[in-house]
N, C-alpha and C. Protein backbone atom coordinates (compact mmCIF):
# COMPACT_ATOMS: atom_id res chain seq x y z
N UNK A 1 -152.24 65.50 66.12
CA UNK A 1 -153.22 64.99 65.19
C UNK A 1 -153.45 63.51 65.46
N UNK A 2 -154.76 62.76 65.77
CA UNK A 2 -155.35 61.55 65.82
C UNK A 2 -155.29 61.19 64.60
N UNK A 3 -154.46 59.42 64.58
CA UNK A 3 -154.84 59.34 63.18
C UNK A 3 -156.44 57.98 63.46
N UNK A 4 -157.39 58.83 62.30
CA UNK A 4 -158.29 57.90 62.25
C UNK A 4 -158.90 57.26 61.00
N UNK A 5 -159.39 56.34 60.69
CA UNK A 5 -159.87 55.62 59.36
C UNK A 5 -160.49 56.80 58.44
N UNK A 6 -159.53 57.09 57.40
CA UNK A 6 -160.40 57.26 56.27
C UNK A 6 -160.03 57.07 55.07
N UNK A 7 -159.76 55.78 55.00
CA UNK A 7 -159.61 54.89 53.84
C UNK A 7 -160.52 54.07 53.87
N UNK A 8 -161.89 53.80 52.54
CA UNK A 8 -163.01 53.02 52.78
C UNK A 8 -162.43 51.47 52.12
N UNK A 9 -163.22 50.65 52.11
CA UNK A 9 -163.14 48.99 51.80
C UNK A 9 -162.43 49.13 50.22
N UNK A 10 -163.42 50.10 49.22
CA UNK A 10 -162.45 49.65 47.79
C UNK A 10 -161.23 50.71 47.42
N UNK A 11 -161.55 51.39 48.32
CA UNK A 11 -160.10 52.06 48.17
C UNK A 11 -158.97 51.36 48.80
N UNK A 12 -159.14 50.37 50.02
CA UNK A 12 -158.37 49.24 50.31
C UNK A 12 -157.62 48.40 49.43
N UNK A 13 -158.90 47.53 48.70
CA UNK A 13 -158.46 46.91 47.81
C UNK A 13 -157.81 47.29 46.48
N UNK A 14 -157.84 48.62 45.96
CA UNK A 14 -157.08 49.41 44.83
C UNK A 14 -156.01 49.59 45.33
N UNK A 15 -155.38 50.02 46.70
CA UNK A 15 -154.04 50.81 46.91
C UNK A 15 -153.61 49.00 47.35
N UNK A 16 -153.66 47.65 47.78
CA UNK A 16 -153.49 46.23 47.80
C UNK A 16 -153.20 46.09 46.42
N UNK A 17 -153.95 45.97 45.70
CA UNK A 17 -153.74 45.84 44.16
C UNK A 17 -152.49 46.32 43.56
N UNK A 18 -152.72 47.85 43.43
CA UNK A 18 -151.75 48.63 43.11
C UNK A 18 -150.59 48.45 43.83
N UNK A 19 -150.52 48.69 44.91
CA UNK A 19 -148.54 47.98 46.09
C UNK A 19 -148.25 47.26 45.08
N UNK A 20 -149.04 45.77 45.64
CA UNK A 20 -149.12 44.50 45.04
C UNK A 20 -148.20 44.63 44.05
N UNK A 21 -148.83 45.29 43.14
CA UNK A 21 -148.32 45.20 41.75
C UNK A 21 -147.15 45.70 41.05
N UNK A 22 -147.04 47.24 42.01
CA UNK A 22 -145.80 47.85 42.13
C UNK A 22 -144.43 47.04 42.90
N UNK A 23 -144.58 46.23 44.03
CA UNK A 23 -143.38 45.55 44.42
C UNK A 23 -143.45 44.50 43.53
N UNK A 24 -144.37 43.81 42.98
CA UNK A 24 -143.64 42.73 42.08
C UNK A 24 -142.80 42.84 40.86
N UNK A 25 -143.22 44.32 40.22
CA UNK A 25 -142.87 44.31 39.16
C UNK A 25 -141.28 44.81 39.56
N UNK A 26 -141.13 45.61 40.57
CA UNK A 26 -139.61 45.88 41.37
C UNK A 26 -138.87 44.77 41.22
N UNK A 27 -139.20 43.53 41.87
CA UNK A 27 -139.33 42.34 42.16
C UNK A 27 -138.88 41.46 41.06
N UNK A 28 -139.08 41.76 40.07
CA UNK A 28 -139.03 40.56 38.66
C UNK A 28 -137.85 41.67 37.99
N UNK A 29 -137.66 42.76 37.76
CA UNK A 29 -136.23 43.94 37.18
C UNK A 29 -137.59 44.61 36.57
N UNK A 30 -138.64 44.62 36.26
CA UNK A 30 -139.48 45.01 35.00
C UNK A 30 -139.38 46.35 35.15
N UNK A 31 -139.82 47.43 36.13
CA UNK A 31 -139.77 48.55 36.47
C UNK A 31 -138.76 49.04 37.44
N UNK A 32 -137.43 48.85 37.68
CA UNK A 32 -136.67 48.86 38.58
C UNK A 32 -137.24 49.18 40.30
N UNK A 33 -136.33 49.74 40.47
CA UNK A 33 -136.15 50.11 42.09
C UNK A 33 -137.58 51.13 42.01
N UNK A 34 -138.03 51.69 41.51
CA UNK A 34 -139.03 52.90 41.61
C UNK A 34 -140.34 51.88 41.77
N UNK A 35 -140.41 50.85 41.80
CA UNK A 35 -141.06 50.01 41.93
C UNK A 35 -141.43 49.80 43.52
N UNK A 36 -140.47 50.34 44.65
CA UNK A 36 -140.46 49.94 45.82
C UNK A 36 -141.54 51.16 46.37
N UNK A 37 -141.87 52.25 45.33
CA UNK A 37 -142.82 53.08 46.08
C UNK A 37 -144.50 52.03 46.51
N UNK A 38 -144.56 50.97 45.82
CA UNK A 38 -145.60 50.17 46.05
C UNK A 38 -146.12 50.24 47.49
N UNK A 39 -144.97 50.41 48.23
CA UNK A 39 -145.08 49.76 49.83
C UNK A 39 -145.88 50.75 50.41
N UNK A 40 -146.06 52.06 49.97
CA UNK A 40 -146.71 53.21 50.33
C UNK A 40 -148.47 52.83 50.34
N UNK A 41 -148.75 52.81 49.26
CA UNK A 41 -150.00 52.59 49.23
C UNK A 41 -150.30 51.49 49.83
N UNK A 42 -149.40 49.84 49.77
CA UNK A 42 -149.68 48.73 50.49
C UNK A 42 -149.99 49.42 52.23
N UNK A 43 -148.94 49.92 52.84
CA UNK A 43 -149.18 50.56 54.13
C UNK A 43 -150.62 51.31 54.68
N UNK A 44 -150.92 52.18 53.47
CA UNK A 44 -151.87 53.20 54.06
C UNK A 44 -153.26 52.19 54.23
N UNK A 45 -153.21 51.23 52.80
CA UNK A 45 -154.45 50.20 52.74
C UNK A 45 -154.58 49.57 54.27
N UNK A 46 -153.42 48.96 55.13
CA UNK A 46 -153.75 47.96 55.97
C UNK A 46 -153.87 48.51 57.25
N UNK A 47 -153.39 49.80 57.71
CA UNK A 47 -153.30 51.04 58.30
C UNK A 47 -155.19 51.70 58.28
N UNK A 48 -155.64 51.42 57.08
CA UNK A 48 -156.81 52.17 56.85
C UNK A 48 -156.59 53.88 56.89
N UNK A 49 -155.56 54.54 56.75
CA UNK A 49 -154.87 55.63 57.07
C UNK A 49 -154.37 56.50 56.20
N UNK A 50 -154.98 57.62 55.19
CA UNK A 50 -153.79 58.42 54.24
C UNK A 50 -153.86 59.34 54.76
N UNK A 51 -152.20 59.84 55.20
CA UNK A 51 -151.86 60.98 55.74
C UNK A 51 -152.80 62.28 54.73
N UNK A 52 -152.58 62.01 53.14
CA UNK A 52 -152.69 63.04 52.59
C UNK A 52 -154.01 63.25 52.54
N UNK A 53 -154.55 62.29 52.55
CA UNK A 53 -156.56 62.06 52.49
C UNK A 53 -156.79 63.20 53.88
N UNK A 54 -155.57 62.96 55.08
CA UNK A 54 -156.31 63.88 56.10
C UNK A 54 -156.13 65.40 55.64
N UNK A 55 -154.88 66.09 55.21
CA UNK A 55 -154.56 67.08 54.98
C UNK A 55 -156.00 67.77 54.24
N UNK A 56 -156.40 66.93 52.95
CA UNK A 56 -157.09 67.24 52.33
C UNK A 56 -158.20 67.36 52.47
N UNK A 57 -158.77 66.59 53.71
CA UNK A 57 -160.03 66.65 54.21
C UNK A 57 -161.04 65.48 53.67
N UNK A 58 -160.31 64.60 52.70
CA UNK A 58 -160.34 63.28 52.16
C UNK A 58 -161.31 61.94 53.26
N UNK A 59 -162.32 61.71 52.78
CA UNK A 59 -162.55 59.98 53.59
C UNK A 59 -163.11 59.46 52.46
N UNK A 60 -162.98 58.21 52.19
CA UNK A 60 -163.78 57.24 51.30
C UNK A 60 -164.29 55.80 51.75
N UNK A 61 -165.00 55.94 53.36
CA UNK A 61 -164.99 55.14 53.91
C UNK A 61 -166.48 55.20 54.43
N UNK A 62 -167.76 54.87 54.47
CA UNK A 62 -168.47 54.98 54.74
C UNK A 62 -168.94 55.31 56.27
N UNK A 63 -168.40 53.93 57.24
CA UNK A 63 -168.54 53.84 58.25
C UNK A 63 -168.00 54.95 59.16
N UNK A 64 -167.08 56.13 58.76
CA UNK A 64 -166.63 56.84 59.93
C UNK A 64 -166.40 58.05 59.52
């Protein structure tokens, strides 16, 4: 399987947001350790890449 872009621009910036928000709050005790799932969505955003978006047949990306 090729992996190719199909994560679009604001779905970028939601799963950035969301990481974001999930490692800090890890980060400060607020939501403990379950907090480190953040890094998931941070990854797929900069990747442009969700495994599960492919399974599903998923793109939210205009260009491709």
């Amino acid at each position: 399987m090729q992996m190719t872009t199909n994560v679009g621009t604001v779905d970028r910036i939601l799963r950035i947001v969301l990481g974001a928000a999930l490692i800090l709050l890890a980060v400060t005790g607020t939501i403990g350790v379950w907090g480190w799932i953040g890094v998931i969505p941070l990854g797929t955003a900069f990747v442009k890449f969700c495994p599960i978006y492919s399974i599903l047949g998923i793109k939210t990306c205009k260009e491709c």
